[in-house]
N, C-alpha and C. Protein backbone atom coordinates (compact mmCIF):
# COMPACT_ATOMS: atom_id res chain seq x y z
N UNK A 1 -9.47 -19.32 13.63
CA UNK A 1 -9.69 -18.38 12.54
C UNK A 1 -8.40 -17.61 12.26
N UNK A 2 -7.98 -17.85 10.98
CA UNK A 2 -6.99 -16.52 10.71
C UNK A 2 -7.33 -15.21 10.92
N UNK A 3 -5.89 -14.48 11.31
CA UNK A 3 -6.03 -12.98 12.12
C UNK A 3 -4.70 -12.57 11.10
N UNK A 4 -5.23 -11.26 10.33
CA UNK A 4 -4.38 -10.39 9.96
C UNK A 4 -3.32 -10.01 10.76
N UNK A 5 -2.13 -10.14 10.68
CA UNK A 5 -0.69 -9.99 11.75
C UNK A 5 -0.45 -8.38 11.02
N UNK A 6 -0.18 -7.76 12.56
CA UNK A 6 0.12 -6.63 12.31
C UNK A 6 1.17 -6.14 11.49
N UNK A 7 1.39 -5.05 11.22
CA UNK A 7 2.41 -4.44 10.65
C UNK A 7 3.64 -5.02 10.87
N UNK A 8 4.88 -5.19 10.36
CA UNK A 8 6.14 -5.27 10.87
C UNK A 8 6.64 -3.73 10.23
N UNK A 9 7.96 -3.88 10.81
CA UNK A 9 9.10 -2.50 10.37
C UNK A 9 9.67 -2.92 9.04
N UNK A 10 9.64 -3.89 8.56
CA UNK A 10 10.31 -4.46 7.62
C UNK A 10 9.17 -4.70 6.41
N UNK A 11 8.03 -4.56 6.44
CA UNK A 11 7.10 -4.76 5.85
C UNK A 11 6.75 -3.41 4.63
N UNK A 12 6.69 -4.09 3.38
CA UNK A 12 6.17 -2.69 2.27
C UNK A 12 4.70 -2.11 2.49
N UNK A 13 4.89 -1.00 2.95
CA UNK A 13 3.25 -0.25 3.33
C UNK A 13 2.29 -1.02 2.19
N UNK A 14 2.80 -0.68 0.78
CA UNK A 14 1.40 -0.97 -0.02
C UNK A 14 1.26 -2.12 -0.23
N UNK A 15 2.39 -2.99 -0.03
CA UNK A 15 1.92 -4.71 -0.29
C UNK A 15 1.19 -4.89 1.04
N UNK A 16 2.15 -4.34 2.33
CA UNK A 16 0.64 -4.66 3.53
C UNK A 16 -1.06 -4.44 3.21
N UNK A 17 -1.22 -2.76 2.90
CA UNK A 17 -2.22 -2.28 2.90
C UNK A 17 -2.95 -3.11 1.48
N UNK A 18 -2.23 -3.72 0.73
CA UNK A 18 -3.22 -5.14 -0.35
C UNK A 18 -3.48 -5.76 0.42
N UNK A 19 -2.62 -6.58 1.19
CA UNK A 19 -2.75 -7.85 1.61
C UNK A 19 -4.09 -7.69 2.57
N UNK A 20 -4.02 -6.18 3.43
CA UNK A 20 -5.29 -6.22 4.20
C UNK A 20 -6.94 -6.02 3.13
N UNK A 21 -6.52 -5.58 2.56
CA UNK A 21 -7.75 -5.65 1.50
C UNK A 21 -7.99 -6.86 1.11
N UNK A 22 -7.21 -7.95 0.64
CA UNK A 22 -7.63 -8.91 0.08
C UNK A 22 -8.48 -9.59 1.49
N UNK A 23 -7.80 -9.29 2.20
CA UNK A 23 -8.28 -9.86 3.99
C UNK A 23 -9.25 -9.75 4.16
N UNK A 24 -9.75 -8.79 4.30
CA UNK A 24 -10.62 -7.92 4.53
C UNK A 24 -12.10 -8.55 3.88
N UNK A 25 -11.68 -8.43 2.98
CA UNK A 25 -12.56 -8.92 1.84
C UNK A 25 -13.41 -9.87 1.80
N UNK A 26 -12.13 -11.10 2.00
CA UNK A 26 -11.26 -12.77 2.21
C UNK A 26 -12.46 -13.32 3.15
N UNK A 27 -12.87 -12.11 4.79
CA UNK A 27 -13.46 -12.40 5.45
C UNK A 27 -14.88 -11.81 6.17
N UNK A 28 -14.76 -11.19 4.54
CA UNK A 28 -16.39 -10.38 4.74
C UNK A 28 -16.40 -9.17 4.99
N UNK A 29 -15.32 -8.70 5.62
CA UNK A 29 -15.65 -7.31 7.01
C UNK A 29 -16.53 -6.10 6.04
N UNK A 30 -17.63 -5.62 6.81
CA UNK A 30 -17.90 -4.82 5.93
C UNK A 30 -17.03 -2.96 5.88
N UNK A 31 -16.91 -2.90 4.34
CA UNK A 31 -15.94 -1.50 4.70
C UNK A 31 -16.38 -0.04 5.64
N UNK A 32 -17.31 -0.17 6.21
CA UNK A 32 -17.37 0.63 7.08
C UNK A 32 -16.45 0.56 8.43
N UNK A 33 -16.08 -0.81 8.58
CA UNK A 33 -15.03 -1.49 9.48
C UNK A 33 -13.61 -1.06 9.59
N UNK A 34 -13.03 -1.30 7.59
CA UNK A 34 -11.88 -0.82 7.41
C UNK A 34 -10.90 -0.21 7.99
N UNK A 35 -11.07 1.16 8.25
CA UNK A 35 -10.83 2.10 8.35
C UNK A 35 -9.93 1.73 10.32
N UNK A 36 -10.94 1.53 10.96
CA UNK A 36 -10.86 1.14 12.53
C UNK A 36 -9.98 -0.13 12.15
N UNK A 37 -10.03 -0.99 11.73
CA UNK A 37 -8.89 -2.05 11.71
C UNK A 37 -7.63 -1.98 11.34
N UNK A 38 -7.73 -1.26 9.94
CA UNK A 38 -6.16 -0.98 9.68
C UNK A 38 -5.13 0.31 10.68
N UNK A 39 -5.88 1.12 11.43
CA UNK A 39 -5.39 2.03 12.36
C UNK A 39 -4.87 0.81 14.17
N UNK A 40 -5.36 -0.47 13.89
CA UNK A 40 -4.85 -1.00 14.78
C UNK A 40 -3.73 -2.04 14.57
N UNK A 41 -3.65 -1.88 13.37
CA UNK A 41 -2.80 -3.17 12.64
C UNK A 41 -1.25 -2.23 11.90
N UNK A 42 -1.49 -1.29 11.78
CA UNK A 42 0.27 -0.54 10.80
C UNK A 42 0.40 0.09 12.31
N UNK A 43 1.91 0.35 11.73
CA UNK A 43 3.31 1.08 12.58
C UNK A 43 3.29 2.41 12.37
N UNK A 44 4.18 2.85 12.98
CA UNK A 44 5.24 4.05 12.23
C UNK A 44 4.41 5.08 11.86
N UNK A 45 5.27 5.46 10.61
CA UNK A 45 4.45 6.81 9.76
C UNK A 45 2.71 6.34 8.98
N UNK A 46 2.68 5.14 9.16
CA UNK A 46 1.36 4.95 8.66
C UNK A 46 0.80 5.23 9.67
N UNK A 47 0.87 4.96 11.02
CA UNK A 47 -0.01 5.08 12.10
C UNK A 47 -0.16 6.10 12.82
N UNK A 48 1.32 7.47 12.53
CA UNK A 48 1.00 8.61 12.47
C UNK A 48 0.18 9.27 12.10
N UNK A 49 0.08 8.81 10.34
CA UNK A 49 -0.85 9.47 9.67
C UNK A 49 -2.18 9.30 9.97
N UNK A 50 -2.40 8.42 10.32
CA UNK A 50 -4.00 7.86 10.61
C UNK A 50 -3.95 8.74 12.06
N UNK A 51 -3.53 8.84 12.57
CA UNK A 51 -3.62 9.61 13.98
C UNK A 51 -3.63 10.85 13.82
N UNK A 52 -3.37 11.19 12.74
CA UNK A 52 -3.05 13.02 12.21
C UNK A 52 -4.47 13.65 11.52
N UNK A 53 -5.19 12.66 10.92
CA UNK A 53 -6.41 12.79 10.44
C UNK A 53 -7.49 12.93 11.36
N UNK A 54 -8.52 14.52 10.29
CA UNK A 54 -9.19 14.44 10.97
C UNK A 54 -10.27 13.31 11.45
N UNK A 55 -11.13 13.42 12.12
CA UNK A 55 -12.29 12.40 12.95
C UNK A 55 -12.78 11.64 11.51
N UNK A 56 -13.57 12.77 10.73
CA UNK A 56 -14.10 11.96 9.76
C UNK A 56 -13.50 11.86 8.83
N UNK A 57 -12.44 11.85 8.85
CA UNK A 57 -12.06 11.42 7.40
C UNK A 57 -11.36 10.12 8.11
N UNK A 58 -11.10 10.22 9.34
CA UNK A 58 -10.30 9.04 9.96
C UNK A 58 -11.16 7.81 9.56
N UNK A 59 -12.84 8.00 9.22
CA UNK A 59 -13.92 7.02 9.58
C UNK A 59 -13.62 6.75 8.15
N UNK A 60 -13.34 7.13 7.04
CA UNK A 60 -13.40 6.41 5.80
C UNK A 60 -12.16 6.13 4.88
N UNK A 61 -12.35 4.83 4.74
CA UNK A 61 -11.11 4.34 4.06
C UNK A 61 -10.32 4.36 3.14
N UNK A 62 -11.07 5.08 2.23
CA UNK A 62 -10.28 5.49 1.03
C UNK A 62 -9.58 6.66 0.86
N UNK A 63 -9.43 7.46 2.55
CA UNK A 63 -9.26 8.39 2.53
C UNK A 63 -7.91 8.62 3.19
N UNK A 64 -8.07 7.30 4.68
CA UNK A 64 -6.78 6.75 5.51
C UNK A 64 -5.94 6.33 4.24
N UNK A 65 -6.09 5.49 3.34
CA UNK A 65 -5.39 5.23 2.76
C UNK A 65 -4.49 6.05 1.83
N UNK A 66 -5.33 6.49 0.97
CA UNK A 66 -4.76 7.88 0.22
C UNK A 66 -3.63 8.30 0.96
N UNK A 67 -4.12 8.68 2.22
CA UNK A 67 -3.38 9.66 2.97
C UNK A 67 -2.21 8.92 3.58
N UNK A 68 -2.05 8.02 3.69
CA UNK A 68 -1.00 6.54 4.35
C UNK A 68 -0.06 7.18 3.07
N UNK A 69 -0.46 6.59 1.87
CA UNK A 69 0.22 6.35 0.73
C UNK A 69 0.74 7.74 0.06
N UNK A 70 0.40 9.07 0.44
CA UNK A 70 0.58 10.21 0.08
C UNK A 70 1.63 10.16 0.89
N UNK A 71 1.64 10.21 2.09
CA UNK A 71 2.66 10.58 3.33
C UNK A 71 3.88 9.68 3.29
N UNK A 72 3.93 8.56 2.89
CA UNK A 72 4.74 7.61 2.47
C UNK A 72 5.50 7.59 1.17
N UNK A 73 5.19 8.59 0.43
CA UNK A 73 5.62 9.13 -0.71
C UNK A 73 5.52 8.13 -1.73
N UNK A 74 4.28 7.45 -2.08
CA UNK A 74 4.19 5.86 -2.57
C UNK A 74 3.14 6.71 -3.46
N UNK A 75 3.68 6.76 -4.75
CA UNK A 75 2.86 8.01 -5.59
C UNK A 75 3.40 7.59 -6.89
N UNK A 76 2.93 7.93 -8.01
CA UNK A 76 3.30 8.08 -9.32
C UNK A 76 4.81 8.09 -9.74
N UNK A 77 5.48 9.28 -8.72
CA UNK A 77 6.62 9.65 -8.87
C UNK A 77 7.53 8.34 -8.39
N UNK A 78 6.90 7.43 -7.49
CA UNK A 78 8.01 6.61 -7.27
C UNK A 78 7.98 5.82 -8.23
N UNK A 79 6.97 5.15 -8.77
CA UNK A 79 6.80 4.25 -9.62
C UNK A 79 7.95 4.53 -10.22
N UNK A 80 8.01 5.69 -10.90
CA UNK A 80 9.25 6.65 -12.14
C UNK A 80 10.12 6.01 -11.81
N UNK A 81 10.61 6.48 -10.39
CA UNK A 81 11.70 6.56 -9.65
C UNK A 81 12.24 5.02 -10.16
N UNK A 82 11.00 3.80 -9.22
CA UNK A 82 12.00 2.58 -9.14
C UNK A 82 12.04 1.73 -10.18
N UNK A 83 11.36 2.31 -11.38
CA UNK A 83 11.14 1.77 -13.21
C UNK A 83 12.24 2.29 -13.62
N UNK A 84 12.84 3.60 -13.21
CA UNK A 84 14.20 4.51 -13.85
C UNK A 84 15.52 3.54 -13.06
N UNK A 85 15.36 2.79 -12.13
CA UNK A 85 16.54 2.24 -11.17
C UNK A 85 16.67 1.49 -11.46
N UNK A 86 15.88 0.78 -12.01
CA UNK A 86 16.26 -1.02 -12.26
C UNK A 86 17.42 -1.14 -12.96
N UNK A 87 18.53 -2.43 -13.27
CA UNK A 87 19.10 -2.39 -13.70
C UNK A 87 19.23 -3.79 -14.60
N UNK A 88 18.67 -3.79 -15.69
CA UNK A 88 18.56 -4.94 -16.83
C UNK A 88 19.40 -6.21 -16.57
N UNK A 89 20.73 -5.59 -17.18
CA UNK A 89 21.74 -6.45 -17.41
C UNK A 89 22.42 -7.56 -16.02
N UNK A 90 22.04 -6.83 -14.93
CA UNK A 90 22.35 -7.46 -13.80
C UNK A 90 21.64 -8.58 -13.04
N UNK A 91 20.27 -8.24 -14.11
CA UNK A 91 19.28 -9.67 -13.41
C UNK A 91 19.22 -10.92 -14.14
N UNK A 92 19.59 -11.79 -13.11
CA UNK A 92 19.78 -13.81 -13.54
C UNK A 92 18.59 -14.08 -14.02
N UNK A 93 17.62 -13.26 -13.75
CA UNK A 93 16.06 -14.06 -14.24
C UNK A 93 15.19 -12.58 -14.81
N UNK A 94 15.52 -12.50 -16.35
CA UNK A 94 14.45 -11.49 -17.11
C UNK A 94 13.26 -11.84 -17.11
N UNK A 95 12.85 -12.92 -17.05
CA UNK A 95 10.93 -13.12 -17.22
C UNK A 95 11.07 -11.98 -15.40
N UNK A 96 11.55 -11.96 -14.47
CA UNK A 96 11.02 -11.61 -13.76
C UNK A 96 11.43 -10.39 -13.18
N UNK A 97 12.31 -10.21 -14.18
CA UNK A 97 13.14 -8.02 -14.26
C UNK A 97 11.62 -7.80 -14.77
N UNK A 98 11.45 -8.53 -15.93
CA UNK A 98 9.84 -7.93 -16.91
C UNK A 98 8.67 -7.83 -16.17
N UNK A 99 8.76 -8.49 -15.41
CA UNK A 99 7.21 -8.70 -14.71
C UNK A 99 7.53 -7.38 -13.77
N UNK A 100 8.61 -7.25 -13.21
CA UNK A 100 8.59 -5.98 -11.94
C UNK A 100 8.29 -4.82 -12.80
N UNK A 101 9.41 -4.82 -14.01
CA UNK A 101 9.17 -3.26 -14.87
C UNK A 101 7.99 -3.32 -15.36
N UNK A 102 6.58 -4.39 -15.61
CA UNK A 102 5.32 -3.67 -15.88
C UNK A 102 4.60 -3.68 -15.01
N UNK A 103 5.02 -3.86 -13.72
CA UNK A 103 4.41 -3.79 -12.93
C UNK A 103 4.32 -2.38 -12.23
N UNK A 104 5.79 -1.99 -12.17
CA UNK A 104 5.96 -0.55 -12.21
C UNK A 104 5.58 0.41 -13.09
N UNK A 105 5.85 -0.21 -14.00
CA UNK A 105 5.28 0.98 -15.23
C UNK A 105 3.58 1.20 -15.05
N UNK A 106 3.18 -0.03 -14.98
CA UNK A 106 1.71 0.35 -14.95
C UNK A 106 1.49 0.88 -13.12
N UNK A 107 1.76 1.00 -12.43
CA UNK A 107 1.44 1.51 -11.07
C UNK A 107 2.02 2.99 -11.39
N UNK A 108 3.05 3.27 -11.91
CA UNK A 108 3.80 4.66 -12.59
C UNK A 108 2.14 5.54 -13.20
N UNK A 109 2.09 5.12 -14.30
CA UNK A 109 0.95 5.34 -15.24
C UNK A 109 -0.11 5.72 -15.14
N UNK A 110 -0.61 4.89 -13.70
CA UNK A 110 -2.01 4.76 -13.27
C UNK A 110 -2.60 5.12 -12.04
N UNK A 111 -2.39 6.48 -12.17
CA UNK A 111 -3.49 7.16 -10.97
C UNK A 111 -4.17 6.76 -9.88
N UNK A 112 -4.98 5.39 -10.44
CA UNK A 112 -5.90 4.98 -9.73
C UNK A 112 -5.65 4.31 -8.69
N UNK A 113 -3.89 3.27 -9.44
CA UNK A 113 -3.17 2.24 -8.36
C UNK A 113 -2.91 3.42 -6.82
N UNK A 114 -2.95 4.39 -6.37
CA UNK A 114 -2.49 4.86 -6.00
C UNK A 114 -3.75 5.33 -4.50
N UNK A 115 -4.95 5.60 -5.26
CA UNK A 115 -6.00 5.87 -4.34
C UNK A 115 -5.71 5.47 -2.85
């Protein structure tokens, strides 16, 4: 059976914390589970944070997460940030400068990407 591989140091918090959702998902777990799995699977300042939380909020997932992604400074403002950095003229392949800048723009935009 495939097993979600933990965190690396080199790894983007929020593409991890997708990838475990799609996982998650992928293999049923029910989300009451969540919460206890991803606190055994991230590093670092994610695994601080989950350790910094209180009991119950530790138990629900939309809340570890929030709080992962708050503390990680992975917010609206970065979106700005790495949509304002890009640099056009320097990329060999525009279909795929375009795809990052709406990808940013809409994660920028949208509140919700962020939960």
């Amino acid at each position: 059976m495939f097993r979600m591989p933990k965190m690396m140091w080199e790894d983007d918090p929020e593409a991890y914390i997708e990838a475990f959702e799609w996982y998650t998902i992928m293999i049923g777990l029910d989300k009451g589970y969540w919460a206890s799995q991803l606190r055994a699977l991230v590093i670092g300042k994610a695994q601080a944070t989950y350790q910094a939380l209180p009991q119950d909020e530790a138990h629900d997932y939309d809340q570890v997460k929030t709080a992962i992604l708050y503390w990680l400074e992975i917010n609206p403002e970065h979106y700005r940030w790495l949509f304002w950095a890009k640099k056009g003229p320097e990329e060999k392949r525009p279909g795929l400068l375009l795809q990052l800048l709406w990808d940013l723009f809409n994660k920028w935009l949208s509140p919700m990407s962020c939960d």
